[in-house]
N, C-alpha and C. Protein backbone atom coordinates (compact mmCIF):
# COMPACT_ATOMS: atom_id res chain seq x y z
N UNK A 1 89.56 102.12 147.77
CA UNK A 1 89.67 101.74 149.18
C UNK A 1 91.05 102.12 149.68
N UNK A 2 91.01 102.58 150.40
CA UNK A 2 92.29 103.32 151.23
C UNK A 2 92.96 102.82 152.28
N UNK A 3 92.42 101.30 152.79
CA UNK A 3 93.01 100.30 153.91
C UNK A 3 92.73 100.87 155.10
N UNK A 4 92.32 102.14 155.11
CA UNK A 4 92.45 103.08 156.80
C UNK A 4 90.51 102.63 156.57
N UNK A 5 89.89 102.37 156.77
CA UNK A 5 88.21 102.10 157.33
C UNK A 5 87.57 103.35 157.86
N UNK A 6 86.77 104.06 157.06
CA UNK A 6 86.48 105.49 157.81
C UNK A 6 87.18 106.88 157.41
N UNK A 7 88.29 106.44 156.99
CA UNK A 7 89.19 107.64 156.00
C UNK A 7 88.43 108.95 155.57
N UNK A 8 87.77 108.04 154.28
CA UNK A 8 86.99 109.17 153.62
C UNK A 8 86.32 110.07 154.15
N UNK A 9 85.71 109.30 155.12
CA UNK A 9 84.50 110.14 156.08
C UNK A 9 85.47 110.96 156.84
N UNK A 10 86.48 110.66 157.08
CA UNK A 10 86.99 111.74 158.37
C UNK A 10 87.61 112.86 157.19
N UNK A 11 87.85 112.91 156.22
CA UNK A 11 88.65 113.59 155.39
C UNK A 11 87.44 114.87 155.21
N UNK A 12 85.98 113.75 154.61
CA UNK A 12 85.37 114.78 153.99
C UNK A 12 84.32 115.75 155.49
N UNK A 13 85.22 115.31 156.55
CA UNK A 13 84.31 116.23 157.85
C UNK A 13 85.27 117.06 157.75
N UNK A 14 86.65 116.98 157.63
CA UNK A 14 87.79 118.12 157.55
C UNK A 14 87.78 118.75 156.95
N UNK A 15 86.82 118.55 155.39
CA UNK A 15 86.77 119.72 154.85
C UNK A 15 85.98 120.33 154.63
N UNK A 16 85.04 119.94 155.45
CA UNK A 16 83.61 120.61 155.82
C UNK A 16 84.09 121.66 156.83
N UNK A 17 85.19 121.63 157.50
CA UNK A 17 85.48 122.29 159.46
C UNK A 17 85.96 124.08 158.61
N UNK A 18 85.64 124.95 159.28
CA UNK A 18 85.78 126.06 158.76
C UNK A 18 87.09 126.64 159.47
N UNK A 19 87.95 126.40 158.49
CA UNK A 19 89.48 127.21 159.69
C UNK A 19 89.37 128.73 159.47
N UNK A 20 90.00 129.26 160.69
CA UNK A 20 90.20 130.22 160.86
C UNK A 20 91.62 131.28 159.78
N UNK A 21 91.20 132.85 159.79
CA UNK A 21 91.82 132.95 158.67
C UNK A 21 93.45 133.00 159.53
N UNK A 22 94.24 133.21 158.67
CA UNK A 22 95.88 133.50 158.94
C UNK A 22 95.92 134.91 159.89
N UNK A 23 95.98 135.45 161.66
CA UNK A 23 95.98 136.50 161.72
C UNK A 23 97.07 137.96 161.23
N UNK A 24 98.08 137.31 161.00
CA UNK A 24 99.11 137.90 159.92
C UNK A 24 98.98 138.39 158.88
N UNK A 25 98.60 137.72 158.02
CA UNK A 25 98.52 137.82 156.35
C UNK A 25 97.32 137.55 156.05
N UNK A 26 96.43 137.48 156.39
CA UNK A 26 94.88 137.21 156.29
C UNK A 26 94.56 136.21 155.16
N UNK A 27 95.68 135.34 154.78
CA UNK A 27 95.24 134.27 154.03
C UNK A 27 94.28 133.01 155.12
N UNK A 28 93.47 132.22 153.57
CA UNK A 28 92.24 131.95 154.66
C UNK A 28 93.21 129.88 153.75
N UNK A 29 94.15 129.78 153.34
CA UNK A 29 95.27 128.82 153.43
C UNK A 29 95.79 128.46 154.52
N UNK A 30 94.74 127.86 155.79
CA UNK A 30 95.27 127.80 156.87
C UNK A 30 94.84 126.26 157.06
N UNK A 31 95.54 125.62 158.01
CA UNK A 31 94.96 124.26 158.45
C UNK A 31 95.61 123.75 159.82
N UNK A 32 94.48 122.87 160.21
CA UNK A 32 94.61 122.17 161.57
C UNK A 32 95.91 121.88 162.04
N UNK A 33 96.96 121.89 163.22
CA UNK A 33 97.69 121.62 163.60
C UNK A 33 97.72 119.79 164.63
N UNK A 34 98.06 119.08 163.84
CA UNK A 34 98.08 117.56 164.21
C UNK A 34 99.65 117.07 164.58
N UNK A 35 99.48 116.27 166.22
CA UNK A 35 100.60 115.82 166.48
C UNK A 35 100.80 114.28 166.08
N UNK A 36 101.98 113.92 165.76
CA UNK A 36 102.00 112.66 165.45
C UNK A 36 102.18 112.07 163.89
N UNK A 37 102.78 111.27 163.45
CA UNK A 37 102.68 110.82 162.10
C UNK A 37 102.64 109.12 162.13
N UNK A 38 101.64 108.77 161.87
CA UNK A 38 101.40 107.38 161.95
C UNK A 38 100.53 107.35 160.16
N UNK A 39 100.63 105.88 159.93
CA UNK A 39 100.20 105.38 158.76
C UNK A 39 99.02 106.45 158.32
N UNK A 40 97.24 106.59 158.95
CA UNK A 40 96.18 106.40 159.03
C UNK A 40 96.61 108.19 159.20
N UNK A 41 97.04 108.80 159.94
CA UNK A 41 97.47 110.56 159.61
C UNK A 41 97.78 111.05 158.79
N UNK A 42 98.94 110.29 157.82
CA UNK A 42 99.45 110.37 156.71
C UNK A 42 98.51 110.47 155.62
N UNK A 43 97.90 109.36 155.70
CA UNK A 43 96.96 109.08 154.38
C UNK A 43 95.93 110.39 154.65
N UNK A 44 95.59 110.80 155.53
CA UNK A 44 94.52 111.61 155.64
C UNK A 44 95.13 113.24 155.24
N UNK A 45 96.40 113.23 156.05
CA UNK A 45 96.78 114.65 155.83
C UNK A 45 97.30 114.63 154.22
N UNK A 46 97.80 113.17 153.51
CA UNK A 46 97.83 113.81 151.68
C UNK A 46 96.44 113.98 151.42
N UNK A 47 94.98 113.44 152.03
CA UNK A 47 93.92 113.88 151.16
C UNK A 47 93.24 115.37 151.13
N UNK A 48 93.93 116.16 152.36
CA UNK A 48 93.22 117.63 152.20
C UNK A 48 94.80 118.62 153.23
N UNK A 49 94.57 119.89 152.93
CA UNK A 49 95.60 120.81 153.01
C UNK A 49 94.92 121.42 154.21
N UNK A 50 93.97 120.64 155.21
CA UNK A 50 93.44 121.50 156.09
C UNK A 50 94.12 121.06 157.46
N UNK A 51 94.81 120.28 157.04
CA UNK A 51 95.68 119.30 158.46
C UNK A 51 97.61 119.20 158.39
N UNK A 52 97.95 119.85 159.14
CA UNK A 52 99.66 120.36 159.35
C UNK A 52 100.35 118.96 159.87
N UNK A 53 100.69 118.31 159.36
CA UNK A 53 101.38 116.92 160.47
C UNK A 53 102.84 117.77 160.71
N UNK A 54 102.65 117.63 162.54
CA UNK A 54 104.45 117.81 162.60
C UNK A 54 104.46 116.42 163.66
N UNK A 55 105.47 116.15 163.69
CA UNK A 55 106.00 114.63 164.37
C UNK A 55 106.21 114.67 165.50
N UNK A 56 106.49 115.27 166.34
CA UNK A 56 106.73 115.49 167.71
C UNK A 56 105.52 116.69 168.20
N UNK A 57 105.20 116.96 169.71
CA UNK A 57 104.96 117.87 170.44
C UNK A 57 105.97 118.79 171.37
N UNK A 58 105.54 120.22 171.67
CA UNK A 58 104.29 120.28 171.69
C UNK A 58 103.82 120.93 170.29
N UNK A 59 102.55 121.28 170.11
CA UNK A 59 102.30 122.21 168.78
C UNK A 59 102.87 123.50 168.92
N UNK A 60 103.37 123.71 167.77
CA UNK A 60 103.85 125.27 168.19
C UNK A 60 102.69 126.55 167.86
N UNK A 61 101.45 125.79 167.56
CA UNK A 61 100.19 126.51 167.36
C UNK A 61 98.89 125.59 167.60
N UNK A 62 98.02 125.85 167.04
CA UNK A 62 96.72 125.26 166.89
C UNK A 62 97.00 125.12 165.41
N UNK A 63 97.11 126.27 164.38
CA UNK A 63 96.61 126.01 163.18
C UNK A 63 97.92 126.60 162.80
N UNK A 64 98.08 126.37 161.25
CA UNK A 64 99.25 126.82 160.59
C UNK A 64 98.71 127.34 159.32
N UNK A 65 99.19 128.33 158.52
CA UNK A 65 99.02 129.17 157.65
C UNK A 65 100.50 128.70 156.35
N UNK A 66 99.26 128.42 155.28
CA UNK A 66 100.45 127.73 154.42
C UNK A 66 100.66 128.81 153.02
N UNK A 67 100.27 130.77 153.51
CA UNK A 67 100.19 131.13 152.71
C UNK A 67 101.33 131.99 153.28
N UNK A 68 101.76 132.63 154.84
CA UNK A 68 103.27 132.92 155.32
C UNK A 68 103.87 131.83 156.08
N UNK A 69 103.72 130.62 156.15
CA UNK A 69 104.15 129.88 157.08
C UNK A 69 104.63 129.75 158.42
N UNK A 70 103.26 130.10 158.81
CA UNK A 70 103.44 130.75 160.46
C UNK A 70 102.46 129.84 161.04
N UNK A 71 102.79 129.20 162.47
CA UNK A 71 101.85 128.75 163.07
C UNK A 71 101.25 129.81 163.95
N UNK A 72 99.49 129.62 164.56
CA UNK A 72 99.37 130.92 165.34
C UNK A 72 97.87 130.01 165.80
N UNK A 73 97.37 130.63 166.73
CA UNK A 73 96.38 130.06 167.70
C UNK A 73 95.14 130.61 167.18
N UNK A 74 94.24 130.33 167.61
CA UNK A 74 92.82 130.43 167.00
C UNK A 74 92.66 131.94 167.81
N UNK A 75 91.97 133.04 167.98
CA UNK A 75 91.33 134.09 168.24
C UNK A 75 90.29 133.39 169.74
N UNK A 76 90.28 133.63 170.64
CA UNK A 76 89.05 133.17 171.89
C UNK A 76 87.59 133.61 171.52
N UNK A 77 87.26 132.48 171.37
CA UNK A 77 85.66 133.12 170.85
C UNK A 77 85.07 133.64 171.90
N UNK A 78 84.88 134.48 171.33
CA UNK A 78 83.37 135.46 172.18
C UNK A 78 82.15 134.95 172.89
N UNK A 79 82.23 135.25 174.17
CA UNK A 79 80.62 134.46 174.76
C UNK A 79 80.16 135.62 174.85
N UNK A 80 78.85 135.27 174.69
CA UNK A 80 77.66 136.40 174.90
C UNK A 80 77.55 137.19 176.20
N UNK A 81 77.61 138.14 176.24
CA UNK A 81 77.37 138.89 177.61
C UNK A 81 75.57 139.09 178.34
């Protein structure tokens, strides 16, 4: 039991979420960009490498790449024409 209620479940949807690869270095070592560090963030961002805690805003990306250490924005998905 982890004291945070729901933890697990949010951990194991994070690592279900498919990040996008690194557009730099094409490592696919990339993860979510999260503002804020509170108790219940913490615990979640030691249980998976798919979530970046930085402490202040704004983000300096969407996602961060922990294989050159670059933050960088997701690609605009494509709508159908």
């Amino acid at each position: 039991m982890s004291g945070y209620p729901g933890s697990e479940e949010t951990v194991a949807r994070i690592e279900a979420t498919v990040m996008p690869p690194c557009p730099l270095c094409a490592s696919d070592e990339t993860a979510e960009v999260s503002v804020g560090i509170v108790g219940r963030s913490i615990h979640i961002a030691a249980q998976t490498k798919k979530i970046r805690l930085i402490p202040n805003g704004p983000r300096p990306g969407d996602y961060f790449c922990r294989g050159c250490q670059t933050y960088f924005n997701a690609p605009p998905k494509k709508t159908p024409s």
